[in-house]
C-alpha atoms as a PDB file:
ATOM      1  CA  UNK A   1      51.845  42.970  -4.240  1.00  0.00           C
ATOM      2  CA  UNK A   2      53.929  40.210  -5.871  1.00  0.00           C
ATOM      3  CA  UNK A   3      50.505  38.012  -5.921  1.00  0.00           C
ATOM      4  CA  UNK A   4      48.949  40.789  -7.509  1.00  0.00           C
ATOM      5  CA  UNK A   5      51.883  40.335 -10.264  1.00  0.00           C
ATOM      6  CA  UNK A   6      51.418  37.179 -10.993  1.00  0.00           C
ATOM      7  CA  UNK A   7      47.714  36.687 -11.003  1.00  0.00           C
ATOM      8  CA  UNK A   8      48.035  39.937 -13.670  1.00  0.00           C
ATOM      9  CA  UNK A   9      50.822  38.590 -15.763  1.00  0.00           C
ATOM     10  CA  UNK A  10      49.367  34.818 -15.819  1.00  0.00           C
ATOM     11  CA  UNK A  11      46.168  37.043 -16.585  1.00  0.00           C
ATOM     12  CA  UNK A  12      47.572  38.565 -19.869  1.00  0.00           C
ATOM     13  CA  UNK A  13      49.236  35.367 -20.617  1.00  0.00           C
ATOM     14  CA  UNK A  14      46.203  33.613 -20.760  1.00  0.00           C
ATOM     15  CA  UNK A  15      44.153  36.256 -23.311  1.00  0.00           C
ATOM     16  CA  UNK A  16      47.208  35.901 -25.500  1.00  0.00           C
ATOM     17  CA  UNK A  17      46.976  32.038 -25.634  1.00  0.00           C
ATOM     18  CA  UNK A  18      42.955  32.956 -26.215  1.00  0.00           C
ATOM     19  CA  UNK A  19      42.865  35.118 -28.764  1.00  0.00           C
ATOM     20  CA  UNK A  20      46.333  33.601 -30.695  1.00  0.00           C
ATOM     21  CA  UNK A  21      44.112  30.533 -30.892  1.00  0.00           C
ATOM     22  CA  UNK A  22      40.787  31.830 -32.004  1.00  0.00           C
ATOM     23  CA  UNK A  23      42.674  34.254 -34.826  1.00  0.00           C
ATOM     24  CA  UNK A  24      40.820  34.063 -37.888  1.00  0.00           C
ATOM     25  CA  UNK A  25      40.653  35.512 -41.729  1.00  0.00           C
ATOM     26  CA  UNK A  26      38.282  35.915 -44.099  1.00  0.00           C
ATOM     27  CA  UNK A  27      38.891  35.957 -47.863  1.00  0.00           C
ATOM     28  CA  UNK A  28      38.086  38.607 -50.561  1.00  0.00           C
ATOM     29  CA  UNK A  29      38.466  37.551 -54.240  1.00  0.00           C
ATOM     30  CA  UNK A  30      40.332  40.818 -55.425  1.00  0.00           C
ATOM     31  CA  UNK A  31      41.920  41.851 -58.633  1.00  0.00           C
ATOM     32  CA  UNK A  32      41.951  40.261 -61.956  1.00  0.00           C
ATOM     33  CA  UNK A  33      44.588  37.598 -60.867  1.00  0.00           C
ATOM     34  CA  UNK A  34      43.709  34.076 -60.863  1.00  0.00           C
ATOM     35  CA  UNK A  35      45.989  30.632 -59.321  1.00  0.00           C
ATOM     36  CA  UNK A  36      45.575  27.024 -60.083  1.00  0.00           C
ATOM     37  CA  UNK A  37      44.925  26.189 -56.111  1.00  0.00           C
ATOM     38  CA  UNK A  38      47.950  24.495 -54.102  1.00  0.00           C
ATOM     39  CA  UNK A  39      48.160  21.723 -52.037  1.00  0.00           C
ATOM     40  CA  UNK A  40      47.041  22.467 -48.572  1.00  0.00           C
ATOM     41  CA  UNK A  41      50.522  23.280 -46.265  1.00  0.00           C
ATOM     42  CA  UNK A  42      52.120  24.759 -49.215  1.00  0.00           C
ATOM     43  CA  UNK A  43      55.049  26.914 -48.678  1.00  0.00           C
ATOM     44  CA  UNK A  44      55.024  30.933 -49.168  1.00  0.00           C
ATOM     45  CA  UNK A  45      56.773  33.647 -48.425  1.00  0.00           C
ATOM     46  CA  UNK A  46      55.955  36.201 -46.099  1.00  0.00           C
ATOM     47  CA  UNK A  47      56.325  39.974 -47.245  1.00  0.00           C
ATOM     48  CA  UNK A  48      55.932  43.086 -44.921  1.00  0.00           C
ATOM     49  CA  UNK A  49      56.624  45.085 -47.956  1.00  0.00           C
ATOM     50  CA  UNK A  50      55.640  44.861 -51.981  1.00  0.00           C
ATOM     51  CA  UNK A  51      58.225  41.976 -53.639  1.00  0.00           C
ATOM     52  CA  UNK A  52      60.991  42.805 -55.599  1.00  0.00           C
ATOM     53  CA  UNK A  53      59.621  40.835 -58.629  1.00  0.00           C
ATOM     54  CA  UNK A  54      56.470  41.170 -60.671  1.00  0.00           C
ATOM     55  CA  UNK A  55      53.236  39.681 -58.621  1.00  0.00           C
ATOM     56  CA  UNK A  56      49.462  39.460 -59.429  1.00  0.00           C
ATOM     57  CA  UNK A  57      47.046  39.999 -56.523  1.00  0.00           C
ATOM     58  CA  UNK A  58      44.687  37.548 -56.042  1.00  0.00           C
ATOM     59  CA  UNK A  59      42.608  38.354 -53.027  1.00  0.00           C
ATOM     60  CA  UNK A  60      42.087  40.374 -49.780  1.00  0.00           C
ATOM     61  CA  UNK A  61      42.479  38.595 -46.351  1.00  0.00           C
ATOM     62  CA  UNK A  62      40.775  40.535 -43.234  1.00  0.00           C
ATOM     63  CA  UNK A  63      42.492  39.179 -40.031  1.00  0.00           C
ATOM     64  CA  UNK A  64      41.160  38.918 -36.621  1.00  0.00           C
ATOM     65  CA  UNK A  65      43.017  37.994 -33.458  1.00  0.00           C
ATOM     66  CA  UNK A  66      46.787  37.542 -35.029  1.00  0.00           C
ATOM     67  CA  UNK A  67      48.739  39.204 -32.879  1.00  0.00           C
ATOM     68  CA  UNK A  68      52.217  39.017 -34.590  1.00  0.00           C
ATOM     69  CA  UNK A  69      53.465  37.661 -37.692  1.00  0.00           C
ATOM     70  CA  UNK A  70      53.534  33.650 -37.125  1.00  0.00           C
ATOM     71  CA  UNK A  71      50.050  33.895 -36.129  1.00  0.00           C
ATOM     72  CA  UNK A  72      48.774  36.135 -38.866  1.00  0.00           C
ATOM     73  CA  UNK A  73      51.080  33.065 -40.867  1.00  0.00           C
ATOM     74  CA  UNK A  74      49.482  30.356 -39.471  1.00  0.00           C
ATOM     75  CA  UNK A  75      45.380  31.534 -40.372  1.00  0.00           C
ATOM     76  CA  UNK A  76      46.357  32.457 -43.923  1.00  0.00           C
ATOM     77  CA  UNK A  77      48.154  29.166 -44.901  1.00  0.00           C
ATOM     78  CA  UNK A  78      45.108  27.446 -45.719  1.00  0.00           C
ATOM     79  CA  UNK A  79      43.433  30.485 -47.453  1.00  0.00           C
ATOM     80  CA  UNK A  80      46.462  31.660 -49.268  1.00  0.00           C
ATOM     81  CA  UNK A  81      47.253  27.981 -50.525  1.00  0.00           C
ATOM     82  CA  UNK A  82      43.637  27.409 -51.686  1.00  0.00           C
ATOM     83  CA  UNK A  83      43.710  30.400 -53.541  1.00  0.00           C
ATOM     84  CA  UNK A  84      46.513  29.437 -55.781  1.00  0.00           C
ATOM     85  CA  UNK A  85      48.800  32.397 -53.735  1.00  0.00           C
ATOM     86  CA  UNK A  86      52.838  31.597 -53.129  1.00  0.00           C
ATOM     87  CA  UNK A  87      53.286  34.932 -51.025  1.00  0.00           C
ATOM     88  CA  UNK A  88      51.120  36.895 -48.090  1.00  0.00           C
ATOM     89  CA  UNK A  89      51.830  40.501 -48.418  1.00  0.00           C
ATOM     90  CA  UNK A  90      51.108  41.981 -44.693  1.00  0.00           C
ATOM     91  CA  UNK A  91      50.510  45.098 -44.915  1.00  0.00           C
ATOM     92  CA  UNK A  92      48.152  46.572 -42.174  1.00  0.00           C
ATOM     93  CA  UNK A  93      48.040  46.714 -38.294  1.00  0.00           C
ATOM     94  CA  UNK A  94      46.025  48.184 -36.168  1.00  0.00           C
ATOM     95  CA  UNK A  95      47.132  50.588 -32.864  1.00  0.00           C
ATOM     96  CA  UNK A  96      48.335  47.568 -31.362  1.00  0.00           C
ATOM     97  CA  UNK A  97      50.666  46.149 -33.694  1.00  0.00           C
ATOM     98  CA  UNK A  98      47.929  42.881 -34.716  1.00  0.00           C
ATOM     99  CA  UNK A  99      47.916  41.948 -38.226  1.00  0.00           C
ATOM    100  CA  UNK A 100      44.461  42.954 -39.616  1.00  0.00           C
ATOM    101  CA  UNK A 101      45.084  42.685 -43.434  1.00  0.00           C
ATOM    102  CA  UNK A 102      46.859  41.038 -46.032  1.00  0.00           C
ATOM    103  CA  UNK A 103      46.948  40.404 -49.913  1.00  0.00           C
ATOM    104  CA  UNK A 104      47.142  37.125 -51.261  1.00  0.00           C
ATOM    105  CA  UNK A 105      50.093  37.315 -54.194  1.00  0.00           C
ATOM    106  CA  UNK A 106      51.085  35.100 -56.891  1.00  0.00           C
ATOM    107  CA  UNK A 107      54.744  36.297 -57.306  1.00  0.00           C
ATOM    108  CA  UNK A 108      56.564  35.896 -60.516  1.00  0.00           C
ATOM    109  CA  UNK A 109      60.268  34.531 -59.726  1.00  0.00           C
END
């Protein structure tokens, strides 16, 4: 019975490492908003709800595989950088608690 354990947990272990590393996101140009583009491995803040301050949206980012927050982080760096964005709002998961969308913000501070 213990085997059984471990071959099951090791299992699951081994789908999270597969699908954390095969996440992905795919850009929509939304809203009237447009950003000069950042340098790639620019810094942004993370919001789970709508900023405090004024923000323009710039785009729509449909997430696959990020199954918490540092993942979700980690595919839309490049995207929301490119894009000219200084915040990720996340905003949707599905049944399971995995990111699946997020809105690319400029936000005015």
């Amino acid at each position: 019975m213990e085997s059984m354990k471990s071959k099951l947990l090791a299992l699951s272990l081994s789908s999270l490492l597969i699908t954390g590393c095969t996440a992905t996101g795919t850009f929509y140009k939304t809203g009237e908003g447009i950003a000069e583009s950042r340098t790639e491995g620019c810094d942004f803040t993370i919001y789970t709800t709508s900023p405090k301050h004024d923000y323009i949206e710039l785009g729509l980012i449909e997430l696959v595989g990020a199954i918490n927050l540092g993942i979700a982080k980690n595919v839309a760096a490049p995207i929301v950088c490119k894009n000219g964005g200084n915040g990720l709002l996340v905003w949707e998961a599905d049944g399971h608690g995995h990111y699946i969308k997020a809105t690319v913000v400029f936000v005015n501070k």
